[in-house]
Protein backbone atom coordinates (compact mmCIF):
# COMPACT_ATOMS: atom_id res chain seq x y z
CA UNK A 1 9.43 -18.69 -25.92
CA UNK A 2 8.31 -15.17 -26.22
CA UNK A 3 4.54 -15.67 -27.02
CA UNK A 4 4.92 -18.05 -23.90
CA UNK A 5 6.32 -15.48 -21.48
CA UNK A 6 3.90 -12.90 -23.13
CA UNK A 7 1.22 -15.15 -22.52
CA UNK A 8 2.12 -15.97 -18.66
CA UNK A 9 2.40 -12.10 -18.10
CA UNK A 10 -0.60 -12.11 -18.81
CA UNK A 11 -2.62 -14.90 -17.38
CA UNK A 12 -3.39 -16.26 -20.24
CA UNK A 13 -1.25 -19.27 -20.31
CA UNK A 14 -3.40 -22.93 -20.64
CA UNK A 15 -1.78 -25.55 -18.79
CA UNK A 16 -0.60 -27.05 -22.12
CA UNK A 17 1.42 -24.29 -22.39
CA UNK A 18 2.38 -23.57 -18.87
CA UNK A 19 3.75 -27.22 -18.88
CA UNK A 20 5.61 -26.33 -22.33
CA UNK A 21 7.16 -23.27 -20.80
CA UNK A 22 8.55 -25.27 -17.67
CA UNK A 23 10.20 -27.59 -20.24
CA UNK A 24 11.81 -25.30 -22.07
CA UNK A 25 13.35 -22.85 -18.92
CA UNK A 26 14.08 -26.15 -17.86
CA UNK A 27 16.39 -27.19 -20.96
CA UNK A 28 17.73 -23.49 -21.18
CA UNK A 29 21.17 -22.17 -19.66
CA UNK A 30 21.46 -19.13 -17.70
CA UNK A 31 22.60 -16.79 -20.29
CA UNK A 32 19.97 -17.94 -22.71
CA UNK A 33 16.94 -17.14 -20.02
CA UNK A 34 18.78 -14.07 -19.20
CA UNK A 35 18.44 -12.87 -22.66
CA UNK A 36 14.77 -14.34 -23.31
CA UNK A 37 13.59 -12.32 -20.11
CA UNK A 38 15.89 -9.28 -21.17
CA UNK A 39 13.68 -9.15 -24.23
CA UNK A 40 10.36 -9.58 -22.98
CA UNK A 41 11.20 -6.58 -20.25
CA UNK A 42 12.29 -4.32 -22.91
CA UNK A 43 9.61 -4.89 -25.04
CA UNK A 44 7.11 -4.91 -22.28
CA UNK A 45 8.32 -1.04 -21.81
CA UNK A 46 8.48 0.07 -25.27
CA UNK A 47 5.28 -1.45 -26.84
CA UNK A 48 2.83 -2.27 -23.67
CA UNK A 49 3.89 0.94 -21.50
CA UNK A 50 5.66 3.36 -23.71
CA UNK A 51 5.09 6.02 -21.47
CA UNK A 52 7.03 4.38 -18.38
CA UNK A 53 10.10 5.33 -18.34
CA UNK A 54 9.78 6.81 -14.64
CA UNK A 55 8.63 3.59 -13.50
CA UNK A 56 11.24 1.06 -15.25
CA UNK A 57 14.17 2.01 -12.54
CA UNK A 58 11.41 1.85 -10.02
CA UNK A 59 10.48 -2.06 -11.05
CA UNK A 60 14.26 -3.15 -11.30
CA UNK A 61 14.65 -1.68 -7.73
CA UNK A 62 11.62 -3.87 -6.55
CA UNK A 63 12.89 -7.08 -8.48
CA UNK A 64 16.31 -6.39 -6.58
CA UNK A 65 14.86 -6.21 -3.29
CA UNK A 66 12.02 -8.78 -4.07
CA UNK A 67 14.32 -11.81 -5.98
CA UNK A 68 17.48 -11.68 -4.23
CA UNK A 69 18.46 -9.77 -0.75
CA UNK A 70 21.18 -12.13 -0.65
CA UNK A 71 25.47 -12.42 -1.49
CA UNK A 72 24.34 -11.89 -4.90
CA UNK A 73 22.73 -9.01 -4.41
CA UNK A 74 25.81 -6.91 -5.65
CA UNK A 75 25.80 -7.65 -9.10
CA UNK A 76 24.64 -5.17 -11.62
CA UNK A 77 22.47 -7.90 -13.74
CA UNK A 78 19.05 -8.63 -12.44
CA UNK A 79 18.27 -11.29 -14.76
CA UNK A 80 21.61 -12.69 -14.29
CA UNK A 81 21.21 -12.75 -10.49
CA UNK A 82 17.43 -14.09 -10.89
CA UNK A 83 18.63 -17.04 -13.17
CA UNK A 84 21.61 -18.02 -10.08
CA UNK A 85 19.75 -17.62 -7.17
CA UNK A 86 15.98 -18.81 -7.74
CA UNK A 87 14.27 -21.70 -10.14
CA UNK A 88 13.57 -20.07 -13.07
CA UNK A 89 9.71 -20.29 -13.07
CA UNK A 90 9.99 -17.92 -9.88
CA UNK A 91 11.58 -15.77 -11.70
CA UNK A 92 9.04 -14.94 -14.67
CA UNK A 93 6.59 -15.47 -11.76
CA UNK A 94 8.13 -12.28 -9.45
CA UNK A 95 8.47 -10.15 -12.97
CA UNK A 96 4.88 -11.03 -13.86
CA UNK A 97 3.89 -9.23 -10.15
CA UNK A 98 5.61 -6.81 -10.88
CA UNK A 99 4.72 -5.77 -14.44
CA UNK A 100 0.71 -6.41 -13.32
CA UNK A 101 1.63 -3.81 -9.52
CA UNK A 102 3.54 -1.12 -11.63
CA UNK A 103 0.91 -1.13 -14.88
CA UNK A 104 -1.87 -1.63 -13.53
CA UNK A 105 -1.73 -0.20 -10.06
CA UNK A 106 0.77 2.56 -9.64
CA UNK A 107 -1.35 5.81 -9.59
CA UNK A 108 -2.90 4.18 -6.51
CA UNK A 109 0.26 2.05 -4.77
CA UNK A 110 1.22 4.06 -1.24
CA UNK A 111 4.54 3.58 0.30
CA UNK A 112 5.47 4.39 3.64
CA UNK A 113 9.23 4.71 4.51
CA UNK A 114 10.83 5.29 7.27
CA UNK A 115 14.52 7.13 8.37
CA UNK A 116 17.28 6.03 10.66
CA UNK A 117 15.39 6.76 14.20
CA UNK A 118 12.60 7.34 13.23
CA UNK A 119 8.71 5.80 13.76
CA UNK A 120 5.57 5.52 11.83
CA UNK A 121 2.40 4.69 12.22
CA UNK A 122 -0.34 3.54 9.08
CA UNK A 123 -4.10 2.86 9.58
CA UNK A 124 -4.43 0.89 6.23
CA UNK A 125 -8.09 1.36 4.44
CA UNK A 126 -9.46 -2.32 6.48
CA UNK A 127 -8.60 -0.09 9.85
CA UNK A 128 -5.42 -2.08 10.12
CA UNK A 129 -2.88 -0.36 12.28
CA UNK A 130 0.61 -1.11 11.69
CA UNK A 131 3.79 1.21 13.58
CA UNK A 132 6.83 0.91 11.50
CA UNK A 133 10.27 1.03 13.31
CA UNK A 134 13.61 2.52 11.78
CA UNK A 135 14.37 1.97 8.33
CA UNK A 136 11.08 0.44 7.40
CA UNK A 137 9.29 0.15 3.98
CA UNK A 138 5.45 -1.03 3.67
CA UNK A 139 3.50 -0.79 0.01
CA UNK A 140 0.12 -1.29 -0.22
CA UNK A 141 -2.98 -0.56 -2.68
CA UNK A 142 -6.07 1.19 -1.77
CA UNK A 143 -7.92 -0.20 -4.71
CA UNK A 144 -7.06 -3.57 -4.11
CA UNK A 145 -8.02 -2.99 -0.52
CA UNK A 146 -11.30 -1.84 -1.64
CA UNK A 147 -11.92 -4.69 -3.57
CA UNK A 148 -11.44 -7.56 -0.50
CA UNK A 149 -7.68 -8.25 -1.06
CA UNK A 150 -5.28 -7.05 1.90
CA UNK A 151 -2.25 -7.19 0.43
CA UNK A 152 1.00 -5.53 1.37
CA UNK A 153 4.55 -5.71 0.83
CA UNK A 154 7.08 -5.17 3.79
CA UNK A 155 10.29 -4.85 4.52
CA UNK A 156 12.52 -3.91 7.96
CA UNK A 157 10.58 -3.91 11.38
CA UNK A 158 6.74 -3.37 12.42
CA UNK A 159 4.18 -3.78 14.65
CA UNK A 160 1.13 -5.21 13.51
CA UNK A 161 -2.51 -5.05 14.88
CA UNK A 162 -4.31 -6.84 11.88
CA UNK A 163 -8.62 -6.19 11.44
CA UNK A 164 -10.17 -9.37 11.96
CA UNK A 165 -11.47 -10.93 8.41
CA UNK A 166 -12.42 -14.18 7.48
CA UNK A 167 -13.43 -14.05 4.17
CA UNK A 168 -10.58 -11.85 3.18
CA UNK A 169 -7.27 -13.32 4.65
CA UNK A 170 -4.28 -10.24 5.42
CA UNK A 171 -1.06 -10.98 3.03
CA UNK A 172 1.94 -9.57 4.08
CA UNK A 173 4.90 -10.30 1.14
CA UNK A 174 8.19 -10.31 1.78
CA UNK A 175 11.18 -11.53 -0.16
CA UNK A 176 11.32 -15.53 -0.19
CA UNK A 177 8.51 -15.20 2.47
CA UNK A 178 4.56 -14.95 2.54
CA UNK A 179 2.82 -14.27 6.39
CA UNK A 180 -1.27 -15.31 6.14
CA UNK A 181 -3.16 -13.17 8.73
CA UNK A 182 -6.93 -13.45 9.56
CA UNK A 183 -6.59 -10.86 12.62
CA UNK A 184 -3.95 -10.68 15.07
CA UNK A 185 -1.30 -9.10 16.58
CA UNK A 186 2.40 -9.36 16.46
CA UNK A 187 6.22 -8.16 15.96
CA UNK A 188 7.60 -8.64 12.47
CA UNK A 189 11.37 -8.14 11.41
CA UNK A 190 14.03 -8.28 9.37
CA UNK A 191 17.58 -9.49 11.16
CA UNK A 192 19.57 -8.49 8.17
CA UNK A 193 23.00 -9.43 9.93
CA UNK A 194 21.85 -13.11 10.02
CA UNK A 195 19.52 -12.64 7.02
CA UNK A 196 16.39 -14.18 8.70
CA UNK A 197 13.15 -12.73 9.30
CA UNK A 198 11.40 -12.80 12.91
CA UNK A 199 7.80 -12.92 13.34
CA UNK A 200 6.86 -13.14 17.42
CA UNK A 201 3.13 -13.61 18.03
CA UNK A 202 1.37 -11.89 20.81
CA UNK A 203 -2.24 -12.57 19.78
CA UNK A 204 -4.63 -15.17 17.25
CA UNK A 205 -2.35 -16.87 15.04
CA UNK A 206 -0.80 -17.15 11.59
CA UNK A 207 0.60 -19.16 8.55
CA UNK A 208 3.66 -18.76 6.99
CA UNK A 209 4.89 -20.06 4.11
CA UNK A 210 8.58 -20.45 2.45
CA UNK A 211 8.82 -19.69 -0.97
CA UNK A 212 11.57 -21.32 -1.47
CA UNK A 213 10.64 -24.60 0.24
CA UNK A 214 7.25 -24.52 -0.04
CA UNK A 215 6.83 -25.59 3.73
CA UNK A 216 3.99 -23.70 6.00
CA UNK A 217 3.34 -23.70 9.56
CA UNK A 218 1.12 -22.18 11.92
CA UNK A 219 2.45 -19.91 14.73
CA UNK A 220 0.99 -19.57 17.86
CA UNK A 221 0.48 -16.77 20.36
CA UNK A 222 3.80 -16.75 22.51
CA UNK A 223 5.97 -18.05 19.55
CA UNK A 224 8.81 -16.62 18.33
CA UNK A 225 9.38 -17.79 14.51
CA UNK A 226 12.63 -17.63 12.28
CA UNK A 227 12.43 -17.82 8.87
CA UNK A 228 15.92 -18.39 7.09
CA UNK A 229 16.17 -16.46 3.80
CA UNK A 230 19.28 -18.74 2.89
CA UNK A 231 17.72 -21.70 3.43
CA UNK A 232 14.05 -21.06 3.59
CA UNK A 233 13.00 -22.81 6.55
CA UNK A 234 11.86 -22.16 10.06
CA UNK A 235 13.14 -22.32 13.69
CA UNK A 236 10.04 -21.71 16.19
CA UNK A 237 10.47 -21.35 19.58
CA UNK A 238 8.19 -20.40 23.04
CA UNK A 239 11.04 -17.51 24.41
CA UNK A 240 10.89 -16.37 28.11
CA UNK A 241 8.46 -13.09 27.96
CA UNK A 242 9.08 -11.58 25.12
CA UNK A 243 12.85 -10.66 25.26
CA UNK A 244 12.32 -7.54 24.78
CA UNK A 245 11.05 -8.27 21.18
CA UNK A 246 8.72 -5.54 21.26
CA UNK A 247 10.31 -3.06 23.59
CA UNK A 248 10.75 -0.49 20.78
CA UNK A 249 7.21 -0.41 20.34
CA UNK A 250 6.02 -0.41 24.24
CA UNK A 251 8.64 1.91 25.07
CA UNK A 252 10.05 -0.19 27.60
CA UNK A 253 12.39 -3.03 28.69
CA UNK A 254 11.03 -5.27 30.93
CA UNK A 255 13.07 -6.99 33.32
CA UNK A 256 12.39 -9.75 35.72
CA UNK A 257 15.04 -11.07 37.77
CA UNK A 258 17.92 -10.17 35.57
CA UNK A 259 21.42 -9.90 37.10
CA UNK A 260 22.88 -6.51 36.41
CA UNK A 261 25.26 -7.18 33.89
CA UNK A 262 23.02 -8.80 31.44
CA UNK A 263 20.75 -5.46 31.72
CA UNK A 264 24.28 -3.44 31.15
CA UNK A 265 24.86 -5.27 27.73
CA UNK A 266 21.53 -5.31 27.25
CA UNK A 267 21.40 -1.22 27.52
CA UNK A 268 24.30 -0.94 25.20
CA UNK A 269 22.71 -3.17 22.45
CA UNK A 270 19.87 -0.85 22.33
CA UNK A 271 21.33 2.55 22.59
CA UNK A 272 24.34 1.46 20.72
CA UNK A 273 26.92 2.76 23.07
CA UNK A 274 29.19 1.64 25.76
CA UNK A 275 28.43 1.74 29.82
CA UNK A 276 31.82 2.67 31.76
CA UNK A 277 31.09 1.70 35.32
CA UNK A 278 32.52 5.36 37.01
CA UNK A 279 31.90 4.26 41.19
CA UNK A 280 31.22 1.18 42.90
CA UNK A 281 30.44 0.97 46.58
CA UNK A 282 32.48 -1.21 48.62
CA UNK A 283 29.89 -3.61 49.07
CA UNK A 284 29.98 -4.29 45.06
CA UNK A 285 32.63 -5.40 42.82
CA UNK A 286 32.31 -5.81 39.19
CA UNK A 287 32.73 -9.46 39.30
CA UNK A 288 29.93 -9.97 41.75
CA UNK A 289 27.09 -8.03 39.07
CA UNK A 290 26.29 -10.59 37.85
CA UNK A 291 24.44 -11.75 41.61
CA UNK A 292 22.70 -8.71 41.52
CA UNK A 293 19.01 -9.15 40.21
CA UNK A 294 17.03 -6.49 38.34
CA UNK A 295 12.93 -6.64 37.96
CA UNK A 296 11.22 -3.73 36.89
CA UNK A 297 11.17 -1.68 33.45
CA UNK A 298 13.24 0.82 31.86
CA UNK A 299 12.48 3.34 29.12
CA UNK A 300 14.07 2.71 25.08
CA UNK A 301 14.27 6.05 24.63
CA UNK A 302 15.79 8.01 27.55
CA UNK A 303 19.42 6.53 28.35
CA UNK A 304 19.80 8.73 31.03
CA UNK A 305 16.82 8.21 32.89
CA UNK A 306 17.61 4.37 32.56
CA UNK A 307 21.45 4.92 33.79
CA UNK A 308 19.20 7.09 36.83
CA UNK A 309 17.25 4.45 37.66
CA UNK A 310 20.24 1.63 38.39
CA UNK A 311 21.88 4.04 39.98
CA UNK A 312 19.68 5.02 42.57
CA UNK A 313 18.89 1.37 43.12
CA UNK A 314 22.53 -0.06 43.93
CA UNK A 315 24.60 2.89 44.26
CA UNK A 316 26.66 2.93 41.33
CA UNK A 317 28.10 5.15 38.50
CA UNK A 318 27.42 4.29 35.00
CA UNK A 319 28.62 7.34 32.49
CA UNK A 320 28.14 6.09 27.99
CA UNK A 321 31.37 6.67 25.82
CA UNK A 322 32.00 6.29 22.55
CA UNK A 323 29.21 4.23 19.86
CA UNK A 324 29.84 0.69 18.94
């Protein structure tokens, strides 16, 4: 079992042997691939890179965020959370990337991250432009770039406006996820509270493909798709507009036709706060907001001048309390 995982670490593997290895993960408990990958990591540290002991926390991190993301995520065993929440060949597979990225490629690997509130923007060495949202993380190579292959890894929220390529297709890797890009433009996201990821296309198209399931489909300029990490399948849909999808890129929230209450809660989702109506006129009552419609736009990041702008229109007082 050893030479084999050696072997497959390093590409070396003939399909004789690549069909003896998924025999024998196959006939193995957890605990016993647990400690037959355990082994193979530790030696892969002290014999192949002995001098990378700053990058070992750095790859368990990665395998963390790359394997799992999900209720297991909590345990203190990577190779015990690998073996219960993914087949086992996946999981030699996503140590295998990561050995090759973090030996081979670290001097040159660039990571952008991004705070609480704060914004981003990365022209990528194809002339890519991507603008990462709040609490965003994109890694990419420069060498690899260089050589034809767009690859990236991505977590969190972006906008992407991908360099048209045909004979070198964009990758964008995220966990249980792959997104296939030729040249286009879109919205990509992480929904952590319902653990999906949220791709909305606004130009050219794109394949994505579940890791888990294996499934791919195309999406389509105007489509909103949903890719369960739980499950690993998608949920595509054609939403009115854009709902807002990219607001936090444009700067603004486009209404059209929206009664007033919906653009209230809709306000206090995005600032995070709550909208105490202060003064009505007599001619309104709070149970008749809902008949008042709302077209026009309203900026992300200037509550005030939003709360301005309803007010002068229909005569009200809206003052923010306390956060959600």
């Amino acid at each position: 079992m050893k030479r084999l995982i050696e072997k497959y670490r390093h590409d070396s593997l003939s399909p004789e042997e690549l069909e003896q290895l998924r025999h024998e993960l196959s006939g193995m408990s957890d605990i016993e691939i647990e400690a037959a990958l355990e082994t193979d990591w530790n030696g892969f540290f002290s014999e192949e890179a002995p001098d990378a002991g700053d990058i070992k926390p750095r790859v368990l991190e990665s395998i963390h965020r790359v394997i799992s993301q999900r209720k297991t995520y909590r345990r203190k065993n990577f190779m015990m959370m690998a073996a219960a929440s993914v087949t086992t060949l996946i999981i030699v597979g996503a140590a295998v990337m990561l050995y090759n990225v973090f030996n081979k490629n670290t001097q040159n690997a660039t990571s952008v991250f991004t705070a609480m509130e704060e914004m981003a923007s990365v022209i990528l060495p194809d002339g890519s432009r991507i603008k990462l949202n709040g609490l965003s993380q994109l890694t990419y190579n420069s060498q690899d770039f260089d050589s034809g292959n767009r690859d990236i890894t991505f977590s969190g929220e972006g906008y992407f406006n991908i360099s048209a390529d045909k004979r070198h297709p964009f990758y964008i890797h995220m966990p249980n996820l792959e997104v296939k890009v030729l040249g286009t433009e879109f919205n990509l996201a992480t929904d952590e509270g319902h653990n999906l990821s949220v791709l909305y296309l606004l130009e050219g198209s794109v394949e994505m493909h579940s890791c888990i399931t294996g499934e791919k489909i195309t999406v389509r300029p105007g489509e909103k798709a949903e890719f369960s990490n739980d499950s690993g399948t998608f949920s595509v849909t054609r939403p009115e507009g854009n709902e807002n999808i990219t607001a936090w890129y444009s700067g603004e929230i486009r209404f059209e036709s929206e009664s007033l209450d919906r653009v209230i809660d809709f306000l206090e989702n995005h600032y995070d706060c709550r909208l105490k109506i202060t003064y009505l006129p007599d001619s309104i009552t709070e149970e008749s907001l809902s008949g008042l419609k709302f077209s026009g736009t309203l900026p992300t990041g200037n509550l005030p001048l939003a709360l301005r702008a309803i007010e002068k229109i229909y005569a009200v007082r809206l003052s923010p309390t306390i956060s959600l």
